[in-house]
Each structure stands twice: as structure tokens, then as C-alpha cells.
PDB file of N, CA and C in Angstrom:
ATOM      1  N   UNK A   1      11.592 -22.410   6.862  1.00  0.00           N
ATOM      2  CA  UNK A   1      11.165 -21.709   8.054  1.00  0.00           C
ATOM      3  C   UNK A   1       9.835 -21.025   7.763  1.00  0.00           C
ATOM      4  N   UNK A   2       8.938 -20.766   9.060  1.00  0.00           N
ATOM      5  CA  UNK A   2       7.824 -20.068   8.833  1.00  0.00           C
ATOM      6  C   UNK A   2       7.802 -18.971   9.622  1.00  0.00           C
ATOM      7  N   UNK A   3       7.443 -18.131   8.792  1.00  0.00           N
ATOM      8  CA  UNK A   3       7.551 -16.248   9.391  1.00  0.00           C
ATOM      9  C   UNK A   3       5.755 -16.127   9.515  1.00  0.00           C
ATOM     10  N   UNK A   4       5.039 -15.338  10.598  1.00  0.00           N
ATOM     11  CA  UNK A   4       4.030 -14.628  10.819  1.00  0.00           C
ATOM     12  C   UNK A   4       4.305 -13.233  10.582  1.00  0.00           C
ATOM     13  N   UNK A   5       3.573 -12.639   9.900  1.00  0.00           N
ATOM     14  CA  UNK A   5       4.027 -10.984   9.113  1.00  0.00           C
ATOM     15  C   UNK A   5       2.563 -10.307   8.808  1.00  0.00           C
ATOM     16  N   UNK A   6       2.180  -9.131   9.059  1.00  0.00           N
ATOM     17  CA  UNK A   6       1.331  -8.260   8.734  1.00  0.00           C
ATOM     18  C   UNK A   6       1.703  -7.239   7.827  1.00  0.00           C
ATOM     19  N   UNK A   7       0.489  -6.413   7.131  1.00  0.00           N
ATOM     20  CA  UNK A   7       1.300  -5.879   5.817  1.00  0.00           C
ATOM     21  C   UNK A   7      -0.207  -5.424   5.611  1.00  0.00           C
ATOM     22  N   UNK A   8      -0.268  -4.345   4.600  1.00  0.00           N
ATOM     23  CA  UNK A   8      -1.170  -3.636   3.848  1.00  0.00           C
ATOM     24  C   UNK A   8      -0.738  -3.944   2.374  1.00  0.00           C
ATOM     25  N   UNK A   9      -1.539  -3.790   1.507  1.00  0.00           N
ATOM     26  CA  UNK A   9      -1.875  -4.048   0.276  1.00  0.00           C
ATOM     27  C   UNK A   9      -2.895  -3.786  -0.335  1.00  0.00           C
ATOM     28  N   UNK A  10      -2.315  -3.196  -1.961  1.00  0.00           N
ATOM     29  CA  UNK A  10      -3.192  -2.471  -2.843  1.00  0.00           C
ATOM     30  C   UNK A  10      -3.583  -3.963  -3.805  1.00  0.00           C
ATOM     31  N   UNK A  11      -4.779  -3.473  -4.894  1.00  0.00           N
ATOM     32  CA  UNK A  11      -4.731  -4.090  -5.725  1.00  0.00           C
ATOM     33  C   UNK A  11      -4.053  -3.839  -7.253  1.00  0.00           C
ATOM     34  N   UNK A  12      -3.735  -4.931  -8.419  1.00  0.00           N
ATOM     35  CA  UNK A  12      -3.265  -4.533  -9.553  1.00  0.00           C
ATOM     36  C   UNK A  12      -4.124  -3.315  -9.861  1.00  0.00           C
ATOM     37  N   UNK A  13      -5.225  -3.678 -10.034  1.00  0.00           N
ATOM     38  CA  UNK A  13      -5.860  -2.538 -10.788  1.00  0.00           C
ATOM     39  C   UNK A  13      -6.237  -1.279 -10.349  1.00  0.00           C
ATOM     40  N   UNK A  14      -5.605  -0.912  -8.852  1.00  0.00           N
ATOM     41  CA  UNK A  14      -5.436   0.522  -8.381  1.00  0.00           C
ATOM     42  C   UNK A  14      -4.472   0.180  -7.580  1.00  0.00           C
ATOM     43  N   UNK A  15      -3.307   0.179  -7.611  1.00  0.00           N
ATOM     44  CA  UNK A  15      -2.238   0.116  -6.462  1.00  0.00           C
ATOM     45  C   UNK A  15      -1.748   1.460  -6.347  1.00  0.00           C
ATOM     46  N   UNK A  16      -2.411   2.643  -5.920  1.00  0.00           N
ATOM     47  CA  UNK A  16      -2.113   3.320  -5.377  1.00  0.00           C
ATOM     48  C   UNK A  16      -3.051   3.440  -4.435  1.00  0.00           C
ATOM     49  N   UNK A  17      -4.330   2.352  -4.058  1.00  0.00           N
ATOM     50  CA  UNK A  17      -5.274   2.210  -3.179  1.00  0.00           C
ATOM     51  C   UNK A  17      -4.859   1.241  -2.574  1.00  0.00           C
ATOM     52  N   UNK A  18      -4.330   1.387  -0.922  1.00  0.00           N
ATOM     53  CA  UNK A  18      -4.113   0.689  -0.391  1.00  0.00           C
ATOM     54  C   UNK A  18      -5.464   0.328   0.497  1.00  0.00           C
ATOM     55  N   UNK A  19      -6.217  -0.919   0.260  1.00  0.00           N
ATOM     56  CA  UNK A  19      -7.287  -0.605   0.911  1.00  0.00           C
ATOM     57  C   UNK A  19      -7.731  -2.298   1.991  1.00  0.00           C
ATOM     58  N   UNK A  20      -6.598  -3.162   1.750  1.00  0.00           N
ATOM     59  CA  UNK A  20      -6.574  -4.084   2.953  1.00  0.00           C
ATOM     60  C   UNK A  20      -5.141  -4.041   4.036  1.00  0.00           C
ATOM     61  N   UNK A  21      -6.055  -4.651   5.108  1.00  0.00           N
ATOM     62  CA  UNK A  21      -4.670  -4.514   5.838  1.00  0.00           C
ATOM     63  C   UNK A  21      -4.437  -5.738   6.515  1.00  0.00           C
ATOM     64  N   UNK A  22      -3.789  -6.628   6.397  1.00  0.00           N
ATOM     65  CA  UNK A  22      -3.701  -8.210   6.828  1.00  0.00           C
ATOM     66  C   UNK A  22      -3.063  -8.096   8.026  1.00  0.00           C
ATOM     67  N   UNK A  23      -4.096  -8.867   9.248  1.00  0.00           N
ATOM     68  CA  UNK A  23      -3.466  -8.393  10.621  1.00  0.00           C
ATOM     69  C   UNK A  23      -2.145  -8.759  10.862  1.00  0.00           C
ATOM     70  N   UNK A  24      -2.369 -10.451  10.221  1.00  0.00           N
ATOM     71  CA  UNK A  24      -1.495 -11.734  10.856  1.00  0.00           C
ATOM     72  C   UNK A  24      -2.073 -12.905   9.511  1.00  0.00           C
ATOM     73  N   UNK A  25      -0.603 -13.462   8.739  1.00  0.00           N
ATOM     74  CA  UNK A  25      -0.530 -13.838   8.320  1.00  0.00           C
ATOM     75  C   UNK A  25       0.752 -15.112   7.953  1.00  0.00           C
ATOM     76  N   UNK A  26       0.441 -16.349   7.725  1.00  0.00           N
ATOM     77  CA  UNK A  26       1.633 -17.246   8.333  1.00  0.00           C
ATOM     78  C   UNK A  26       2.579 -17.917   6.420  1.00  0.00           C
ATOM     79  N   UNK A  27       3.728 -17.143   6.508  1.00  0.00           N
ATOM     80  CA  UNK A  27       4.283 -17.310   5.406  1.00  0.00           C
ATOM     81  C   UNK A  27       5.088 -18.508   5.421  1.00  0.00           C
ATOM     82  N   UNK A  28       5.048 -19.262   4.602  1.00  0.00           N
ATOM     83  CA  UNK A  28       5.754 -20.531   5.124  1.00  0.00           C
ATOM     84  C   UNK A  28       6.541 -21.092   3.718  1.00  0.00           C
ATOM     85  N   UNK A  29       7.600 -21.383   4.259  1.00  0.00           N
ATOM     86  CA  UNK A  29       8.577 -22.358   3.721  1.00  0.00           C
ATOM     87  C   UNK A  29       9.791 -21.657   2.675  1.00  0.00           C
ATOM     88  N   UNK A  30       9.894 -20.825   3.866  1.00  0.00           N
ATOM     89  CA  UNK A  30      11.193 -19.963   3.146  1.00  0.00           C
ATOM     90  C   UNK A  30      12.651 -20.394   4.285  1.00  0.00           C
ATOM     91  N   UNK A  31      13.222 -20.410   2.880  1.00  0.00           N
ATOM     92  CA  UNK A  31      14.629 -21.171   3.150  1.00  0.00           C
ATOM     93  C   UNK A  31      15.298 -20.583   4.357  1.00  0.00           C
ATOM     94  N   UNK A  32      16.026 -20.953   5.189  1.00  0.00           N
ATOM     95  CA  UNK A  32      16.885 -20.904   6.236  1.00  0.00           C
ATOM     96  C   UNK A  32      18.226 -19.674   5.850  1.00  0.00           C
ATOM     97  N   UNK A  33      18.699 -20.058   4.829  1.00  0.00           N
ATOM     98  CA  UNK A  33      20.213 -19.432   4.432  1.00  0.00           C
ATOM     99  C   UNK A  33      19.886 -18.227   3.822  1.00  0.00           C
ATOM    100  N   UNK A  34      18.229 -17.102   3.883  1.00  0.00           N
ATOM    101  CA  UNK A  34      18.229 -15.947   3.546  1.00  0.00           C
ATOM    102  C   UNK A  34      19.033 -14.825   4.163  1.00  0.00           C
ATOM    103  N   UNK A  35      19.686 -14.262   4.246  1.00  0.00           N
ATOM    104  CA  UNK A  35      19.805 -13.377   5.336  1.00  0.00           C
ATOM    105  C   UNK A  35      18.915 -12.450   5.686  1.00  0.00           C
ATOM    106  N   UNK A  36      19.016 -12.161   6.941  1.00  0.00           N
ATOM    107  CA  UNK A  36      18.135 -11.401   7.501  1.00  0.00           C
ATOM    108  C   UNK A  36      17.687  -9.907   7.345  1.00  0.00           C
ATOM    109  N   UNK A  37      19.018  -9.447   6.237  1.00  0.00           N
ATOM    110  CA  UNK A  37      18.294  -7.682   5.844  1.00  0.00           C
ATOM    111  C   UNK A  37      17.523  -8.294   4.281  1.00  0.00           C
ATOM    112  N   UNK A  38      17.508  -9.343   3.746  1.00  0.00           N
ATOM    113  CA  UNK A  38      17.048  -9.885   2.386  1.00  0.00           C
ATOM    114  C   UNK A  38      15.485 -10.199   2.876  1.00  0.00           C
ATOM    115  N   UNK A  39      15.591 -10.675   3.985  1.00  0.00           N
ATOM    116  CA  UNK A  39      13.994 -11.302   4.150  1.00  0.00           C
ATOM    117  C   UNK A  39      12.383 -10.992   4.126  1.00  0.00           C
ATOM    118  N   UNK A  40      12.844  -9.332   4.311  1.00  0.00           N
ATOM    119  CA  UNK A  40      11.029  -8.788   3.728  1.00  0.00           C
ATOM    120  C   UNK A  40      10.989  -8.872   2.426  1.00  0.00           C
ATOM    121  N   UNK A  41      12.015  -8.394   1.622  1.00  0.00           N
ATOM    122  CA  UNK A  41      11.798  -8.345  -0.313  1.00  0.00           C
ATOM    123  C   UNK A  41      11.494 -10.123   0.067  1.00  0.00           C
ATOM    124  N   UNK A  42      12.369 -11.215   0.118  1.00  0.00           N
ATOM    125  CA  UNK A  42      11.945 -12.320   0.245  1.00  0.00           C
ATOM    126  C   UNK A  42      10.128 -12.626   0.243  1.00  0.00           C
ATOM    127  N   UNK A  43      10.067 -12.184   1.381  1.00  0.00           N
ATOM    128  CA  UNK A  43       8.453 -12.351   1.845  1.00  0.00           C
ATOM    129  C   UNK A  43       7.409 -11.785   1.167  1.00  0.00           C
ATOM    130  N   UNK A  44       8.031 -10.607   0.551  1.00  0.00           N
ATOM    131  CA  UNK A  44       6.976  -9.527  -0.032  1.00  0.00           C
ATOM    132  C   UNK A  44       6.313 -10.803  -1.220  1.00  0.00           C
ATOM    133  N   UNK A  45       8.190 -10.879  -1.823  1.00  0.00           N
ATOM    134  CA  UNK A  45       7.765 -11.848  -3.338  1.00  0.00           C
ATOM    135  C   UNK A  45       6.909 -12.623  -3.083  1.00  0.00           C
ATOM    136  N   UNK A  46       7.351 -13.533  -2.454  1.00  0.00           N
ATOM    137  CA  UNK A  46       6.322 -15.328  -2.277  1.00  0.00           C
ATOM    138  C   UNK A  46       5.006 -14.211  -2.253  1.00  0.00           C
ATOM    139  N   UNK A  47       4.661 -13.388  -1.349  1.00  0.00           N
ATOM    140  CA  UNK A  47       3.079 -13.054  -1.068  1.00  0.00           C
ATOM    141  C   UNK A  47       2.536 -12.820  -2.468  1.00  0.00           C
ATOM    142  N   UNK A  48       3.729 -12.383  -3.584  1.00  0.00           N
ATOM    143  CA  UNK A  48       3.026 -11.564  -4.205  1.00  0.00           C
ATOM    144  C   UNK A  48       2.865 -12.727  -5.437  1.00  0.00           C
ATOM    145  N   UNK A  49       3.413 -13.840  -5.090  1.00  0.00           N
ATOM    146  CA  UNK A  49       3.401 -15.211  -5.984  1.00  0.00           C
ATOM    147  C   UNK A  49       2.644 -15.671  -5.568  1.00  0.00           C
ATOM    148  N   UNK A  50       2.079 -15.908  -4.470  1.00  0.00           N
ATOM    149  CA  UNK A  50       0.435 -16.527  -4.328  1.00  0.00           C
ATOM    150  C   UNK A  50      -0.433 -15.925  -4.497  1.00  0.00           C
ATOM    151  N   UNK A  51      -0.747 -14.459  -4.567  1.00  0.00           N
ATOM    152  CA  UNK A  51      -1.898 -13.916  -4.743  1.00  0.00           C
ATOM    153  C   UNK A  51      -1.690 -12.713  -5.705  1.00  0.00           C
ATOM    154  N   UNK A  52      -1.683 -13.467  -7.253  1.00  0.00           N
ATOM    155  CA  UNK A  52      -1.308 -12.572  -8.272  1.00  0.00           C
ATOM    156  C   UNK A  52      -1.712 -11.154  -8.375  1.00  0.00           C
ATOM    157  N   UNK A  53      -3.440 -10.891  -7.823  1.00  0.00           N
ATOM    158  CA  UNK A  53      -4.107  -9.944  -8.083  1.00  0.00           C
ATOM    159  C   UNK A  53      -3.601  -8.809  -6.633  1.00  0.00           C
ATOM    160  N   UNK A  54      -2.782  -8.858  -6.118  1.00  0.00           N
ATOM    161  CA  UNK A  54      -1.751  -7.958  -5.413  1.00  0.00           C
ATOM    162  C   UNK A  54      -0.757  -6.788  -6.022  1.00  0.00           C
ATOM    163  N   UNK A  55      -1.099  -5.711  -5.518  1.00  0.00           N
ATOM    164  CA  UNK A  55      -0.261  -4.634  -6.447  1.00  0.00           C
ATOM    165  C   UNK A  55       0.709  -4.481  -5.771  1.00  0.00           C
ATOM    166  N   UNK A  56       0.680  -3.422  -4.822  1.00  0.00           N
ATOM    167  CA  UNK A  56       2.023  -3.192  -3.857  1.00  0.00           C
ATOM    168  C   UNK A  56       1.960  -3.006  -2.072  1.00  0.00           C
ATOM    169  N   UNK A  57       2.509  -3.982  -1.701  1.00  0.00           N
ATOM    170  CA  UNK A  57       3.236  -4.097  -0.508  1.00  0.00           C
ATOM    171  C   UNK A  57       3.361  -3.208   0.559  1.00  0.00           C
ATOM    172  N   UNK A  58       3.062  -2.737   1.534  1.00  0.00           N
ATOM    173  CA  UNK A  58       3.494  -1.706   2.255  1.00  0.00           C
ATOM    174  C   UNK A  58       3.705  -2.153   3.847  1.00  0.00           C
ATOM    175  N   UNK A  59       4.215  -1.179   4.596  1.00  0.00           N
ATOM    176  CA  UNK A  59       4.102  -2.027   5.933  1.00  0.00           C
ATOM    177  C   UNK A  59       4.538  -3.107   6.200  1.00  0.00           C
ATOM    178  N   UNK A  60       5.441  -3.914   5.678  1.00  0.00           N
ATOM    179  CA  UNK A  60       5.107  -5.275   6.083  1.00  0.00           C
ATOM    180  C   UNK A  60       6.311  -5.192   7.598  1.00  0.00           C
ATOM    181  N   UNK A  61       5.543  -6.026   8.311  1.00  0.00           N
ATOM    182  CA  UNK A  61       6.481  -6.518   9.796  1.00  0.00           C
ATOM    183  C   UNK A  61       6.593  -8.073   9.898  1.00  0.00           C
ATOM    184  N   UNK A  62       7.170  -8.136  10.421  1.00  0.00           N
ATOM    185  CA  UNK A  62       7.542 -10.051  10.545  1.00  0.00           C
ATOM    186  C   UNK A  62       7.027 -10.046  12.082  1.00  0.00           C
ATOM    187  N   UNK A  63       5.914 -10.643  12.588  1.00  0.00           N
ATOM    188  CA  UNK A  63       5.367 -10.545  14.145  1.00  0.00           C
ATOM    189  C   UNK A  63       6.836 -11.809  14.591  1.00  0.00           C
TER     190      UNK A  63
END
């Protein structure tokens, strides 16, 4: 399945600077059988598996 989700994010090397904020972003190819209170940690991960240089997560919404 593909989720659209917005979210703020720091980098590794200051993640207590949150200093982007991703309006709209299209996460794709997460399994069907997650449940639905599991699915932001879900989403957070993958984001944070494609774009190593990501510190921490905040905000995130599933549009």
C-alpha cells in the first residue's frame, strides 16, 4: 500500500534542529497486514531507511 504523509525533520548531526518540514510526501510499499495504531513507527522507519542522514521524526500525519 501507498500512504501520502507530511512530517518535520531534524538532521543526524543536530537533531534537536528541526529545520525541514516535508509538505507531502508519497511512502510506498508498505505491507497491508500492519495495523493501523503500528503504522506511523512503520512509516517513520522506512523514511528513516531511505534517507540515512535523518535524525528525528516529528509531526508526522498520514494525508
Amino acid at each position: 500500500m501507498d500512504y501520502r504523509v507530511s512530517y518535520e525533520h531534524s538532521l543526524q548531526s543536530d537533531p534537536d534542529a528541526f529545520i525541514v518540514q516535508v509538505p507531502s510526501q508519497l511512502v510506498e510499499g508498505i505491507p497491508p497486514n500492519i495495523p493501523r495504531a503500528l503504522l506511523p513507527e512503520y512509516i517513520t522507519e522506512r523514511i528513516r531507511q531511505r534517507s540515512p542522514t535523518i535524525g528525528h521524526i516529528r509531526n508526522l500525519r498520514i494525508l
